[in-house]
N, C-alpha and C. Protein backbone atom coordinates (compact mmCIF):
# COMPACT_ATOMS: atom_id res chain seq x y z
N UNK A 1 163.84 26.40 -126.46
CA UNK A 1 162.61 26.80 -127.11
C UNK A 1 161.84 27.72 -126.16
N UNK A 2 161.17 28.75 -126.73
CA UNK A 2 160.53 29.72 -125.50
C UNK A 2 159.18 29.38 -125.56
N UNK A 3 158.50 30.27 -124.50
CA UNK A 3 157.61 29.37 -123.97
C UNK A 3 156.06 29.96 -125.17
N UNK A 4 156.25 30.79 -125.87
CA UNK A 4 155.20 30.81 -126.89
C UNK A 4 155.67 29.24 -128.34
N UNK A 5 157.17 29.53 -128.74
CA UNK A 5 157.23 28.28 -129.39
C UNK A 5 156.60 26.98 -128.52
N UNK A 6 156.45 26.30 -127.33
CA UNK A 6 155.98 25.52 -126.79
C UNK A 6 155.13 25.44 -126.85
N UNK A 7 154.47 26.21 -126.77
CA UNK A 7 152.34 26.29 -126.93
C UNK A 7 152.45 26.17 -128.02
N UNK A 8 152.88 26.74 -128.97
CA UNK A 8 152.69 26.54 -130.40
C UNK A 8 152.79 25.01 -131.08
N UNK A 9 153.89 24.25 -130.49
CA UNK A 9 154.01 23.21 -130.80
C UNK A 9 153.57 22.13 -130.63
N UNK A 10 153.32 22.17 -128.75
CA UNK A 10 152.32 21.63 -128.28
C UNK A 10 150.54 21.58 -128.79
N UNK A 11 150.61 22.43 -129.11
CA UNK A 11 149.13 22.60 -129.53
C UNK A 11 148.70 22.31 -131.06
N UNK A 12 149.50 22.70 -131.67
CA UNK A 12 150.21 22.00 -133.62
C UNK A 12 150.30 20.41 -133.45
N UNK A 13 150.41 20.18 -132.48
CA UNK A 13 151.13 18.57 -132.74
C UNK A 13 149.55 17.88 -132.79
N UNK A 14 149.23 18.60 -131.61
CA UNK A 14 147.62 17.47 -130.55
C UNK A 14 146.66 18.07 -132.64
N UNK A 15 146.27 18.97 -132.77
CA UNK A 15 145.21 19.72 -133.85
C UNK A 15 145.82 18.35 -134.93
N UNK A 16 147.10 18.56 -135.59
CA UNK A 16 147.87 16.92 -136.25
C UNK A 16 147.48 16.30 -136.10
N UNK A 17 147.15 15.69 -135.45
CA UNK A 17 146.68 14.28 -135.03
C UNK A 17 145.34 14.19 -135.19
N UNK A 18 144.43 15.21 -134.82
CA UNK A 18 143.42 15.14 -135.01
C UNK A 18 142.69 15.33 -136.43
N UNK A 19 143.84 15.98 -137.16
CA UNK A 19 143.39 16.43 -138.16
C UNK A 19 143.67 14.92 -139.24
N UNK A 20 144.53 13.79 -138.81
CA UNK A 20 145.23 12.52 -139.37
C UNK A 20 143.86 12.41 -140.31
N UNK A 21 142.64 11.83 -139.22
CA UNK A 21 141.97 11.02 -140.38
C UNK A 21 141.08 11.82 -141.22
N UNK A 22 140.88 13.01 -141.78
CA UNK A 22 140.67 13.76 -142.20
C UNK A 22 140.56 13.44 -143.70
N UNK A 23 140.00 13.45 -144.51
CA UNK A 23 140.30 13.25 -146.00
C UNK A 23 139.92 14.36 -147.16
N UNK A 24 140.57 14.68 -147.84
CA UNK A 24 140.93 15.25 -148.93
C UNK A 24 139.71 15.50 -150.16
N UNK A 25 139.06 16.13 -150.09
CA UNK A 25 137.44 16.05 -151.09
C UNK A 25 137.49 17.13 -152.06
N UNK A 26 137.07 16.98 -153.26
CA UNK A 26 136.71 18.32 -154.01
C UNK A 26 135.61 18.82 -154.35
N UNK A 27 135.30 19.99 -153.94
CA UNK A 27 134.05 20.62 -153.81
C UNK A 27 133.54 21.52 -155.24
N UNK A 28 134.30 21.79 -155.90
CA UNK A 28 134.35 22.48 -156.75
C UNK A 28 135.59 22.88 -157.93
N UNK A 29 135.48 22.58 -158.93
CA UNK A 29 136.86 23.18 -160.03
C UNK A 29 137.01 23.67 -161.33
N UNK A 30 136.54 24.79 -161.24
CA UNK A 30 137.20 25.65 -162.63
C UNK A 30 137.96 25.80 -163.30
N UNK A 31 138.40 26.71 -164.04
CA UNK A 31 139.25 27.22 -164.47
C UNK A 31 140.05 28.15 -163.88
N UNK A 32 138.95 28.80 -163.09
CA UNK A 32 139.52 30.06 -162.10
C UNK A 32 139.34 30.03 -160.49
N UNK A 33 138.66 29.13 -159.98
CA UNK A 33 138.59 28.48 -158.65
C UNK A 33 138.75 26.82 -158.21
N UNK A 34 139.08 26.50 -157.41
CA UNK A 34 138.97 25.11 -156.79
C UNK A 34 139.04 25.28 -155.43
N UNK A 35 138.17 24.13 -155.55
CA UNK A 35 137.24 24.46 -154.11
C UNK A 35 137.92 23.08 -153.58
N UNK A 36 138.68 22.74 -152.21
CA UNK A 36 138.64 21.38 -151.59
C UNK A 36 138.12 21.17 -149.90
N UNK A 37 137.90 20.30 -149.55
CA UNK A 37 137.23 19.92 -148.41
C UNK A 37 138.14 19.10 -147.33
N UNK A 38 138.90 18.87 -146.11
CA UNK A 38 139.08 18.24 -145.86
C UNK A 38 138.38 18.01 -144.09
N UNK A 39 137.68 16.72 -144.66
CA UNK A 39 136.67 16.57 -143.68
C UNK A 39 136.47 14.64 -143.66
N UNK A 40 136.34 14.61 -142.46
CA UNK A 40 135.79 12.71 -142.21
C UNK A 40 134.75 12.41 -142.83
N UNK A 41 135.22 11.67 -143.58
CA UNK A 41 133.97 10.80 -144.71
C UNK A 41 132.70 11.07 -143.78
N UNK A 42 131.62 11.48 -144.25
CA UNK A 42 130.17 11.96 -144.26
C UNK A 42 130.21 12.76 -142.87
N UNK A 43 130.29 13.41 -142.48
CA UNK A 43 130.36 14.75 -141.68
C UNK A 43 131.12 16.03 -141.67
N UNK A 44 130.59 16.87 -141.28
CA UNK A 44 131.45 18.48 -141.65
C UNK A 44 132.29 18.80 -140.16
N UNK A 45 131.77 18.17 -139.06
CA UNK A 45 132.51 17.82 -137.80
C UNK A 45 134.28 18.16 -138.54
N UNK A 46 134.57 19.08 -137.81
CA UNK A 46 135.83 19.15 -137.69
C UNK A 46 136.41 19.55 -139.02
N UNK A 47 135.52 20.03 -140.33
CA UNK A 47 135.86 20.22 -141.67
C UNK A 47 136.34 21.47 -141.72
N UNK A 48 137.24 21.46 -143.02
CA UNK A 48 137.59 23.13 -143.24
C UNK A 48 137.59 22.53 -144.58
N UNK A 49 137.14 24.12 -145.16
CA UNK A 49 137.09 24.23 -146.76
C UNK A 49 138.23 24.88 -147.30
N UNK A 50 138.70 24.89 -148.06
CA UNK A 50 139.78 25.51 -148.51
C UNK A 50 139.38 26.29 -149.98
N UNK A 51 139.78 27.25 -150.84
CA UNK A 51 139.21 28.06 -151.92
C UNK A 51 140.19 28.31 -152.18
N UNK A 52 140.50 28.26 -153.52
CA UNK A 52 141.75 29.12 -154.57
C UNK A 52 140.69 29.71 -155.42
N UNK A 53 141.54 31.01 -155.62
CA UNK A 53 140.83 31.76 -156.59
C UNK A 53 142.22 32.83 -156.97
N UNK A 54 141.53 34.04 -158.41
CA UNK A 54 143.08 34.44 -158.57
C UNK A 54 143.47 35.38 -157.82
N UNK A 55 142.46 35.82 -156.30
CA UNK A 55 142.47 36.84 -155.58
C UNK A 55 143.36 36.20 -154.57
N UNK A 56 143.17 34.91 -153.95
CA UNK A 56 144.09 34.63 -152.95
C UNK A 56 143.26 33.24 -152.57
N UNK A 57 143.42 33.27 -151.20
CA UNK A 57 143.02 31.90 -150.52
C UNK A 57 141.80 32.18 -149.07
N UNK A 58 141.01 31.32 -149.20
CA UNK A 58 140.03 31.61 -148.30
C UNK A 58 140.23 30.09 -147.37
N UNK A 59 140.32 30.38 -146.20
CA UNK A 59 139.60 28.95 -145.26
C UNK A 59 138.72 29.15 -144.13
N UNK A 60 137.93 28.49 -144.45
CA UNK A 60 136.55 28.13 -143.53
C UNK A 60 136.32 27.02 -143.10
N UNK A 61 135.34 26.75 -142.22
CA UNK A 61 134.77 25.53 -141.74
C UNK A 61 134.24 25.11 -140.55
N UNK A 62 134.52 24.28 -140.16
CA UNK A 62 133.46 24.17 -138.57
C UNK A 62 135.19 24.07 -137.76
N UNK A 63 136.36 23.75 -138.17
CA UNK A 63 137.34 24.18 -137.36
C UNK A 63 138.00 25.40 -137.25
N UNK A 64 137.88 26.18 -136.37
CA UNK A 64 138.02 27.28 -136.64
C UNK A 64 139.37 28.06 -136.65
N UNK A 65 140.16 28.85 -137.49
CA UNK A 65 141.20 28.83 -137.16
C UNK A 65 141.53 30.59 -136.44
N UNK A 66 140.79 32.03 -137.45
CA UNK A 66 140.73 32.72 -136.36
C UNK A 66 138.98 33.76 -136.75
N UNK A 67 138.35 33.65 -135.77
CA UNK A 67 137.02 33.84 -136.08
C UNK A 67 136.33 33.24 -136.92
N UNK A 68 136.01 33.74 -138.22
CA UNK A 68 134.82 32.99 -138.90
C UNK A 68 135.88 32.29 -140.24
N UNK A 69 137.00 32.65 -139.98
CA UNK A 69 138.32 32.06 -141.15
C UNK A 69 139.10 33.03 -141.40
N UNK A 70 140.11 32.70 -142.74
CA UNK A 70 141.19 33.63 -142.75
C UNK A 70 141.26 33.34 -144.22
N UNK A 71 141.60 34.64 -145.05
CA UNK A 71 141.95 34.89 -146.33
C UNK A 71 143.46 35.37 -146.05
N UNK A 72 143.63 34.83 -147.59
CA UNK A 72 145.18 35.25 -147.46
C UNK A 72 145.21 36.37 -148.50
N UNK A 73 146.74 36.91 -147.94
CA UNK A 73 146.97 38.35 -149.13
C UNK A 73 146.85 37.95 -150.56
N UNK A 74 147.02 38.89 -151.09
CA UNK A 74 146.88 39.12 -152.43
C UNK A 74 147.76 38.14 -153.39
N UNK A 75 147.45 37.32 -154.02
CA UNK A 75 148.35 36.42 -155.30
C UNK A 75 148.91 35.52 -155.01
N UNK A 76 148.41 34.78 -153.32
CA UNK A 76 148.55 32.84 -153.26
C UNK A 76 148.03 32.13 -153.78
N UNK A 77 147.84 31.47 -154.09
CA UNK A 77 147.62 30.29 -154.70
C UNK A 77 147.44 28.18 -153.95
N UNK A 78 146.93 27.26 -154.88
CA UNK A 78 147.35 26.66 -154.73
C UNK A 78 148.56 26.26 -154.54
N UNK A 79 149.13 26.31 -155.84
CA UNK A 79 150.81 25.96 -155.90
C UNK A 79 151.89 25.81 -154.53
N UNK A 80 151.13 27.66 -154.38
CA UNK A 80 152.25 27.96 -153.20
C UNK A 80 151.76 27.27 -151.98
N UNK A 81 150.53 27.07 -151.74
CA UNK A 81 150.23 26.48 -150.66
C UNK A 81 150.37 25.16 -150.30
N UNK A 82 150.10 24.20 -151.66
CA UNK A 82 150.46 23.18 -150.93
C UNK A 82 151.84 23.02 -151.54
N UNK A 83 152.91 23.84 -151.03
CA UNK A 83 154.60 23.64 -150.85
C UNK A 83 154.43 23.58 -149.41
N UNK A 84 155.93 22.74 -149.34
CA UNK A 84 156.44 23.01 -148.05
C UNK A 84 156.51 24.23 -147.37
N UNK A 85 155.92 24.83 -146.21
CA UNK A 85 156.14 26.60 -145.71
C UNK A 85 156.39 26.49 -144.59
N UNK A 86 157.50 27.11 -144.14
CA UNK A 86 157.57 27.61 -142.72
C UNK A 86 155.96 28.15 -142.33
N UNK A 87 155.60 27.93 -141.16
CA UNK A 87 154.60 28.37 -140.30
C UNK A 87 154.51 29.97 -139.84
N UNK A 88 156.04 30.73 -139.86
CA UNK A 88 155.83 31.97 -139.80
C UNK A 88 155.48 32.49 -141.02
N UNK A 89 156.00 32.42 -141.62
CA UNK A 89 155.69 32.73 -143.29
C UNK A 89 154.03 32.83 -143.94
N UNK A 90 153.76 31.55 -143.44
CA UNK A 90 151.99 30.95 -143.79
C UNK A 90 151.38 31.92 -142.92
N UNK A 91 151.76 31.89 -141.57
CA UNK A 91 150.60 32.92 -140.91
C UNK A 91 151.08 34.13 -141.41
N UNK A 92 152.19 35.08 -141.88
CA UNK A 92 152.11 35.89 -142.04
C UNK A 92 151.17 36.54 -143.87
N UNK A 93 150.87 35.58 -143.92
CA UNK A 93 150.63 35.88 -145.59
C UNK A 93 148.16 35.30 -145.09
N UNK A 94 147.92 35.18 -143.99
CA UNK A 94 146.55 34.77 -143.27
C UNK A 94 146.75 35.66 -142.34
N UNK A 95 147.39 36.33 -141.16
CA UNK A 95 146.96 36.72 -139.92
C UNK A 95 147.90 38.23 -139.88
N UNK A 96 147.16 38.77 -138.71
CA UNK A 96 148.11 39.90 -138.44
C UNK A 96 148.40 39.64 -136.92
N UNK A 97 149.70 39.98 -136.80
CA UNK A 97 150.39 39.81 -135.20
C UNK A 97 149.58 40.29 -134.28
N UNK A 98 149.66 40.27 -133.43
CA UNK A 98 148.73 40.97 -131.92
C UNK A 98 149.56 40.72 -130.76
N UNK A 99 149.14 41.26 -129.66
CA UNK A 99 149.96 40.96 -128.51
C UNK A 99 149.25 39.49 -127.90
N UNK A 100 150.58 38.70 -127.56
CA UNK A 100 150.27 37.39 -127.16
C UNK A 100 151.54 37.35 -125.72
N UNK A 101 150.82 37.79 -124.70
CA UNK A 101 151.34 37.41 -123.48
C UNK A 101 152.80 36.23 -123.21
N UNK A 102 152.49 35.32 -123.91
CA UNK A 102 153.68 34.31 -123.71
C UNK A 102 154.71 35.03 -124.59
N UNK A 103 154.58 35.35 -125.92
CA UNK A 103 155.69 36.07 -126.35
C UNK A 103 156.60 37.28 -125.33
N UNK A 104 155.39 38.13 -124.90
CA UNK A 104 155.74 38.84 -123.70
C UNK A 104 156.79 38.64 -122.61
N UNK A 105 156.35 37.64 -122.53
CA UNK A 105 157.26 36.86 -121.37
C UNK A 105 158.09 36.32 -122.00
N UNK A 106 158.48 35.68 -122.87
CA UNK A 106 159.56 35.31 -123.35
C UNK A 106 160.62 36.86 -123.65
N UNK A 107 159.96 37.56 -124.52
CA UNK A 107 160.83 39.17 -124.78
C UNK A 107 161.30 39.51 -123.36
N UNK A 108 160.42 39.66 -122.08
CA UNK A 108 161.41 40.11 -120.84
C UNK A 108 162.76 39.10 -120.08
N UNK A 109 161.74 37.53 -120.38
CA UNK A 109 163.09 36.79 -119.91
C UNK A 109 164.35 37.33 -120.70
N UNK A 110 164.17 37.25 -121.68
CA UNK A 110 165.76 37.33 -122.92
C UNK A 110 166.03 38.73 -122.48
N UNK A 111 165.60 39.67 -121.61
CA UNK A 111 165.94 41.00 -121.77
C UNK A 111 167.14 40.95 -120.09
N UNK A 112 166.40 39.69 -119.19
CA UNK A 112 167.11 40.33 -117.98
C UNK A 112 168.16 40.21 -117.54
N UNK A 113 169.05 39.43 -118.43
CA UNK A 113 170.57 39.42 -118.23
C UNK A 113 171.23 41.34 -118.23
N UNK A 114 170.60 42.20 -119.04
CA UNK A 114 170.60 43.65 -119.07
C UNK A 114 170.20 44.89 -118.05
N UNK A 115 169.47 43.90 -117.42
CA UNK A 115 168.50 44.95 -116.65
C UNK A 115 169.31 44.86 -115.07
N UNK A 116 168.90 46.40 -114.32
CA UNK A 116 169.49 46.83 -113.45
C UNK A 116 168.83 45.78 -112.07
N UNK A 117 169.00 45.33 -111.29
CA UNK A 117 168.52 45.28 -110.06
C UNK A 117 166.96 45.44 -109.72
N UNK A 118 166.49 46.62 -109.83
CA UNK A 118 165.82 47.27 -110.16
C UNK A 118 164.58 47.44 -111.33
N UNK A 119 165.22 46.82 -112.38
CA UNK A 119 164.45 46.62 -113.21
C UNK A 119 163.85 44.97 -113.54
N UNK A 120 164.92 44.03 -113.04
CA UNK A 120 164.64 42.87 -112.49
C UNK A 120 163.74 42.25 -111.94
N UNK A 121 163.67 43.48 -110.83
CA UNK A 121 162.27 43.05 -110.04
C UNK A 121 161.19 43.65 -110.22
N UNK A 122 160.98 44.75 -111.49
CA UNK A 122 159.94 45.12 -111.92
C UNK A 122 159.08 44.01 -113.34
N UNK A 123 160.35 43.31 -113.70
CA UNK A 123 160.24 42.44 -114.41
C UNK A 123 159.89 41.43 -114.81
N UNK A 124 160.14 41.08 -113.44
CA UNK A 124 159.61 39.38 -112.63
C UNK A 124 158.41 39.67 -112.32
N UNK A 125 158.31 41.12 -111.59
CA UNK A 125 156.72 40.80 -111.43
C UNK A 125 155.66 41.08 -112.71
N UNK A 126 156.31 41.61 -113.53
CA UNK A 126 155.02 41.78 -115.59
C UNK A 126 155.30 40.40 -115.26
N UNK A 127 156.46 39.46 -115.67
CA UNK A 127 156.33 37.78 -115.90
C UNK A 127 155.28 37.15 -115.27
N UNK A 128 154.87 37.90 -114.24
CA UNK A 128 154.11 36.95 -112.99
C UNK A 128 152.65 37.19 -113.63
N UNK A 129 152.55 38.91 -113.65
CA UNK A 129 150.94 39.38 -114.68
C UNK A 129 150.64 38.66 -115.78
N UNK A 130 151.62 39.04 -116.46
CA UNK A 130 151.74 38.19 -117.91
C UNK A 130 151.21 36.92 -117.94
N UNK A 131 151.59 35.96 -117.01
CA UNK A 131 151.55 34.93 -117.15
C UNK A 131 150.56 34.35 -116.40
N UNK A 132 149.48 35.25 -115.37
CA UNK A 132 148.40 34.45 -114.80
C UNK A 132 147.39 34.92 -116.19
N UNK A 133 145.71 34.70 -115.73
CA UNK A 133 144.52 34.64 -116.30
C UNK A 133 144.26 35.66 -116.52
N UNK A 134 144.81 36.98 -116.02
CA UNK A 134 144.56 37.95 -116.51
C UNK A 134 145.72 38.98 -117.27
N UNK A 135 146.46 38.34 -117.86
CA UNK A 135 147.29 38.67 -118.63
C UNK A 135 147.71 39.57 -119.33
N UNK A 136 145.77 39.63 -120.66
CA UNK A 136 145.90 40.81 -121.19
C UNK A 136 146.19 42.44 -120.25
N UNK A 137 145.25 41.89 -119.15
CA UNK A 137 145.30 43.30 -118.29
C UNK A 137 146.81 44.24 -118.20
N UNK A 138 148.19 43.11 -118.02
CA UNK A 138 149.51 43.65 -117.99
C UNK A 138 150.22 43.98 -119.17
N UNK A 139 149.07 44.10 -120.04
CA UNK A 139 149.90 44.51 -121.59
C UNK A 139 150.59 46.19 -121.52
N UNK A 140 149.44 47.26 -120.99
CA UNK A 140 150.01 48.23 -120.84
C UNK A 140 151.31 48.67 -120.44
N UNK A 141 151.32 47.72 -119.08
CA UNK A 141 152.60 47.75 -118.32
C UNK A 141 153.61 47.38 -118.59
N UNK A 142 153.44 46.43 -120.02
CA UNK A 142 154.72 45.28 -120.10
C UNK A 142 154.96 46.56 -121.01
N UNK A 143 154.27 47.28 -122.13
CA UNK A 143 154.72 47.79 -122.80
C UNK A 143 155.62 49.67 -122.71
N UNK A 144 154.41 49.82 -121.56
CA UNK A 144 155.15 51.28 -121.09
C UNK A 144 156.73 50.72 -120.32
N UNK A 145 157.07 49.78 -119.58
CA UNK A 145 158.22 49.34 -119.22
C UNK A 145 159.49 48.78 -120.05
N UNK A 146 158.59 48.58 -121.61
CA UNK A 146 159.97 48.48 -122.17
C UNK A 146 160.47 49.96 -122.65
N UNK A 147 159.41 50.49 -123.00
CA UNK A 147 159.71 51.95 -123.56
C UNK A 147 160.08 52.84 -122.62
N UNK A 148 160.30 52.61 -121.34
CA UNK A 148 160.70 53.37 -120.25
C UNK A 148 161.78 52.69 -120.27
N UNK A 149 162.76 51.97 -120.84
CA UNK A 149 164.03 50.96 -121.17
C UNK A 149 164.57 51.45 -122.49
N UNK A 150 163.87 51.59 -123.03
CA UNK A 150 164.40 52.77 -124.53
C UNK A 150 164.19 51.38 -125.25
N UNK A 151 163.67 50.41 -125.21
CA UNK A 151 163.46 49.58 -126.20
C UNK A 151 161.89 48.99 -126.44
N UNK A 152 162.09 48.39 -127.72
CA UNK A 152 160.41 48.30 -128.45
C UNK A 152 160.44 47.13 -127.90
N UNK A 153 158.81 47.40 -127.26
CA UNK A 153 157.96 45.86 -126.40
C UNK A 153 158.10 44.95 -128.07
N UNK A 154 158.29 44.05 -128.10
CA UNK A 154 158.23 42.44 -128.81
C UNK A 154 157.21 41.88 -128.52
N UNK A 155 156.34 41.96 -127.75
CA UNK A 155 155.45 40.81 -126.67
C UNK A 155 154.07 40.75 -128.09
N UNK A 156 154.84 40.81 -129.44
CA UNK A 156 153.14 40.47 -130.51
C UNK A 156 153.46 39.78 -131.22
N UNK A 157 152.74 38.45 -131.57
CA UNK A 157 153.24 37.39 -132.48
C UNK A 157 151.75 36.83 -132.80
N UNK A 158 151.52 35.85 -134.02
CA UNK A 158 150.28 35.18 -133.85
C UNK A 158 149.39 34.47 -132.72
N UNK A 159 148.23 34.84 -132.66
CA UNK A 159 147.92 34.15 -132.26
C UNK A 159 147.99 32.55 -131.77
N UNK A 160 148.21 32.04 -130.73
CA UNK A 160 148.57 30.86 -130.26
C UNK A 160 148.14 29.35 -131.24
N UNK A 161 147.10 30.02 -131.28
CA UNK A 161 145.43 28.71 -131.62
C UNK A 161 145.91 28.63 -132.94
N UNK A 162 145.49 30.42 -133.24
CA UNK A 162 145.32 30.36 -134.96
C UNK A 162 146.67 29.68 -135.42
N UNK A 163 147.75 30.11 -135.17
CA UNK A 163 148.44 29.95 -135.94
C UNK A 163 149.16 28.21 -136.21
N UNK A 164 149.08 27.59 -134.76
CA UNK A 164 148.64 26.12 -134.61
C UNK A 164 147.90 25.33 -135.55
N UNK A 165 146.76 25.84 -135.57
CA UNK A 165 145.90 25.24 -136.51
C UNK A 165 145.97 25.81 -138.28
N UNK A 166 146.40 26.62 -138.32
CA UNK A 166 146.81 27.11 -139.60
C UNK A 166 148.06 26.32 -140.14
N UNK A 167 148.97 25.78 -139.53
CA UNK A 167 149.97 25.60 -139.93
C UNK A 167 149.50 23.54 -139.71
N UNK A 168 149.21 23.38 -138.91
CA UNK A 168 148.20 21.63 -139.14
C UNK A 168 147.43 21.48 -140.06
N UNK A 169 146.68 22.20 -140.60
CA UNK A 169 145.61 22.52 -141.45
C UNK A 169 146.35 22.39 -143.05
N UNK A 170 147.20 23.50 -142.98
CA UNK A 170 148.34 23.46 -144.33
C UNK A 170 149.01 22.08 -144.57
N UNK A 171 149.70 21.51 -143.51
CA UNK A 171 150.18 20.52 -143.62
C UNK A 171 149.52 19.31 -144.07
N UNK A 172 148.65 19.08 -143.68
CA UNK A 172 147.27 18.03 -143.78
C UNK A 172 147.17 18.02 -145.37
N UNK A 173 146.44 19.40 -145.66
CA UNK A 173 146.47 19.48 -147.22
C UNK A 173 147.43 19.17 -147.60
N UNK A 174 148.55 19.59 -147.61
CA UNK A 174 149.90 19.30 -149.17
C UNK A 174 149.97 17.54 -148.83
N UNK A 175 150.27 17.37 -148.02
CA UNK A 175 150.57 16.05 -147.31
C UNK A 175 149.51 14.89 -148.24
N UNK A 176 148.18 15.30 -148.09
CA UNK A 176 146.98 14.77 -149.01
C UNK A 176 147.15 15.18 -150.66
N UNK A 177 147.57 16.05 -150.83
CA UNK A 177 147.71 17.37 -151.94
C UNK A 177 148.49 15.98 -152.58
N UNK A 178 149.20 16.18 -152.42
CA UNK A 178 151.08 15.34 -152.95
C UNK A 178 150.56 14.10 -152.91
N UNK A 179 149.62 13.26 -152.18
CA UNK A 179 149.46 11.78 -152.51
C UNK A 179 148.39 11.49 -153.80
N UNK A 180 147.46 12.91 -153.94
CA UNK A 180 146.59 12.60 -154.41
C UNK A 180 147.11 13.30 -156.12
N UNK A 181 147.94 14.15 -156.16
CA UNK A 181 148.85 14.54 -157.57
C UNK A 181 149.20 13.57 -157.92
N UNK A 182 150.33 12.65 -156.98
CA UNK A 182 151.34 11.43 -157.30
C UNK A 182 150.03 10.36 -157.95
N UNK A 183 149.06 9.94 -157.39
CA UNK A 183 148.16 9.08 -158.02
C UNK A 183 147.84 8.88 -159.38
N UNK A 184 147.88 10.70 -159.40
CA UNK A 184 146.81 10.75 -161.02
C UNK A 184 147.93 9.76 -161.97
N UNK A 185 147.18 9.45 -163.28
CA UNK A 185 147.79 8.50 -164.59
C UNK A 185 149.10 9.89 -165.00
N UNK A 186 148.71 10.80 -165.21
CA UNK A 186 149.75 11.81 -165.35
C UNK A 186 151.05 11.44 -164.91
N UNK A 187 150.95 11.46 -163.62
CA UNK A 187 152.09 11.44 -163.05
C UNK A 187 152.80 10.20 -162.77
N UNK A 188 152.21 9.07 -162.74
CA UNK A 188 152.50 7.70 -163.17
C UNK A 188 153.21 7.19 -163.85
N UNK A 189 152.83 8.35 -165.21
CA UNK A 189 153.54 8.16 -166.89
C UNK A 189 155.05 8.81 -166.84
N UNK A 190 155.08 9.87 -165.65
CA UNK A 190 156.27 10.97 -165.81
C UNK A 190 157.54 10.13 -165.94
């Protein structure tokens, strides 16, 4: 597993857990919107709202996933959301890629079985930039060095956080979604 999947997972798992006691509320339901809440009985601490509408999907709340929330493209839905989704998939349909340093470093490790001597040790040391506190600063470098290699820098993927919590967040819902469908008399009768 590379070392951006690790943060990712690591950090998906701990947001899970936190997100466990969380419960499932409805805020609102139309014909053409539904509004749900999932938040700890009487506080917004740690809440996100969720919105269907026939434009797409909105989430907000006091957890934040990237700035003030994230809409999704054009013609999601409930349905599709609370299905089972790969996590690349979900963020790609909420976020746009950016450069994320650990990806970075993962793209040069996988590159240096290729590289000359020479390029090795220009390599190790972006890994070293890359990978302290100032990170962003070696983006230039990581990227003029792959293209001085004749190949396209990789080093952009979701955000770490967002996409962590986007993909805990999703899960939480269907997970609640699916207990609270299975309940209704409807589905009882099926």
């Amino acid at each position: 597993m590379s070392e951006y999947d690790d943060a990712v997972k690591h950090l998906h798992d701990n947001i899970a857990r936190n997100l466990s006691n969380l419960e499932l509320s409805t805020v609102a339901e139309t014909d053409k919107v539904k509004c749900y809440r999932l938040a700890k009985p009487g506080t917004r601490a740690y809440s996100v709202q969720i919105t269907f509408t026939p434009e797409g999907i909105a989430i907000q709340g006091d957890l934040i996933i990237s700035g003030y929330g994230v809409c999704s493209t054009f013609g999601y839905g409930l349905d599709w959301f609370a299905d089972r989704l790969n996590d690349d998939y979900l963020c790609e349909k909420f976020m746009q890629r950016e450069f994320v340093a650990e990806s970075a470093i993962d793209d040069l490790r996988y590159q240096l079985e290729d590289m000359t001597d020479d390029e090795k040790a220009v390599a190790e040391e972006l890994i070293d930039a890359l990978g302290s506190s100032n990170g962003e600063e070696a983006r230039d470098d990581y990227a003029s060095f792959c293209w001085t290699r004749d190949c396209e820098p990789s080093g952009c993927d979701y955000n770490i956080a967002a996409r962590a919590t986007l993909s805990a967040v999703q899960e939480r819902f269907r997970e609640l979604w699916t207990k609270e469908e299975s309940d209704k008399p409807e589905a009882r009768q099926a």
